[in-house]
Protein backbone atom coordinates (compact mmCIF):
# COMPACT_ATOMS: atom_id res chain seq x y z
CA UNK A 1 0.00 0.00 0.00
CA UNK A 2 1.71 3.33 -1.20
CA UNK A 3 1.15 6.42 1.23
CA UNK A 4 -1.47 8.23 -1.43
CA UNK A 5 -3.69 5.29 -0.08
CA UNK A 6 -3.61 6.11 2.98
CA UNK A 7 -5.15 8.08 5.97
CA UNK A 8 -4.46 9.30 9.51
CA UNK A 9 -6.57 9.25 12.00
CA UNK A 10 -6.39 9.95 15.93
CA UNK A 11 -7.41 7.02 18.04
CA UNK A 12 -7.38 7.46 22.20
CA UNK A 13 -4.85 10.17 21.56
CA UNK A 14 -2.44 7.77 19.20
CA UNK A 15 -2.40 8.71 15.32
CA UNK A 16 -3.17 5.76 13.71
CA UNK A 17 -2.58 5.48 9.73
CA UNK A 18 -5.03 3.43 8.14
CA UNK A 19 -6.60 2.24 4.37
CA UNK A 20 -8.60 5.28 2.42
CA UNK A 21 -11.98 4.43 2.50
CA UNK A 22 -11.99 2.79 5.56
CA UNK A 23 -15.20 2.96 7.97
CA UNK A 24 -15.81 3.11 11.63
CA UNK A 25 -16.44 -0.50 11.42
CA UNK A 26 -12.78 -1.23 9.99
CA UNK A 27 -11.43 0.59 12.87
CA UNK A 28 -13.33 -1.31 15.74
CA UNK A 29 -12.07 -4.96 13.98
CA UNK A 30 -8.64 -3.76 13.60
CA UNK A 31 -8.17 -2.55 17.32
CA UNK A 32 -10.41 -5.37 18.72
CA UNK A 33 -11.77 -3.08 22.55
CA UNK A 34 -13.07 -5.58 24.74
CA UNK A 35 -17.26 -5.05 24.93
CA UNK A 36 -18.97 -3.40 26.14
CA UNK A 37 -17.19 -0.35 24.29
CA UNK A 38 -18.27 3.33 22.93
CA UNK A 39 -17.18 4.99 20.30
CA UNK A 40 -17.33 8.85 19.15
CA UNK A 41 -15.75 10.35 16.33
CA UNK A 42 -14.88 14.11 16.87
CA UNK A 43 -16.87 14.07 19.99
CA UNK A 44 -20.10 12.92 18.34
CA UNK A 45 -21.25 9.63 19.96
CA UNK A 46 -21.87 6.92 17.27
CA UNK A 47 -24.14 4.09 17.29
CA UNK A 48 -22.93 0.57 17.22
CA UNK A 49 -25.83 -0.12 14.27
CA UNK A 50 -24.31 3.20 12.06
CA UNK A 51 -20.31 2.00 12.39
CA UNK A 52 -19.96 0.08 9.00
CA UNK A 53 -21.96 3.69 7.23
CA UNK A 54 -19.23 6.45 8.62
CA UNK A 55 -16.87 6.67 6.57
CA UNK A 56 -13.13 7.87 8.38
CA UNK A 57 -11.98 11.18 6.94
CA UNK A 58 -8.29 12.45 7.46
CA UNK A 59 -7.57 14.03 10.59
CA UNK A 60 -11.04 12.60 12.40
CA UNK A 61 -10.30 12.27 15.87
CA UNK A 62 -11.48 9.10 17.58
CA UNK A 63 -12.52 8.11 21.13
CA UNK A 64 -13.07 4.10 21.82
CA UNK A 65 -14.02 3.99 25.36
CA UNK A 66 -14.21 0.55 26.62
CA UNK A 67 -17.12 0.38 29.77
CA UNK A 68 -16.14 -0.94 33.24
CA UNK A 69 -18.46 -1.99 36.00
CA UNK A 70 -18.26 -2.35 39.07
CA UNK A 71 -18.72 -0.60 42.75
């Protein structure tokens, strides 16, 4: 894969390159968060039915938050 192929995108704070094109549902089976997880994409909360439709854009900056319980 040549660079013109690729994007960067922020994830948890880390810039992460990945394929053009890719969605929100690329992402989440690439970095594999233990459920029960949330995700946001430039602070906008995202449904877990909507993640394969959002397309990543360059520079999008990407919160996974992975949900503990407990008390």
């Amino acid at each position: 894969m040549n660079v013109s192929e690729q994007i960067e995108v922020t994830v948890n704070g880390e810039t992460v390159p990945l394929e053009a094109g890719a969605n929100l549902a690329r992402l989440i089976a690439i970095r594999q968060p233990r459920p029960p997880f949330a995700a946001e994409i430039n602070k906008r909360h995202i449904r877990r039915t909507e993640y394969a439709n959002i397309a990543l854009n360059p520079g999008d900056k990407i919160e996974i938050v992975t949900l503990v319980g407990g008390g």
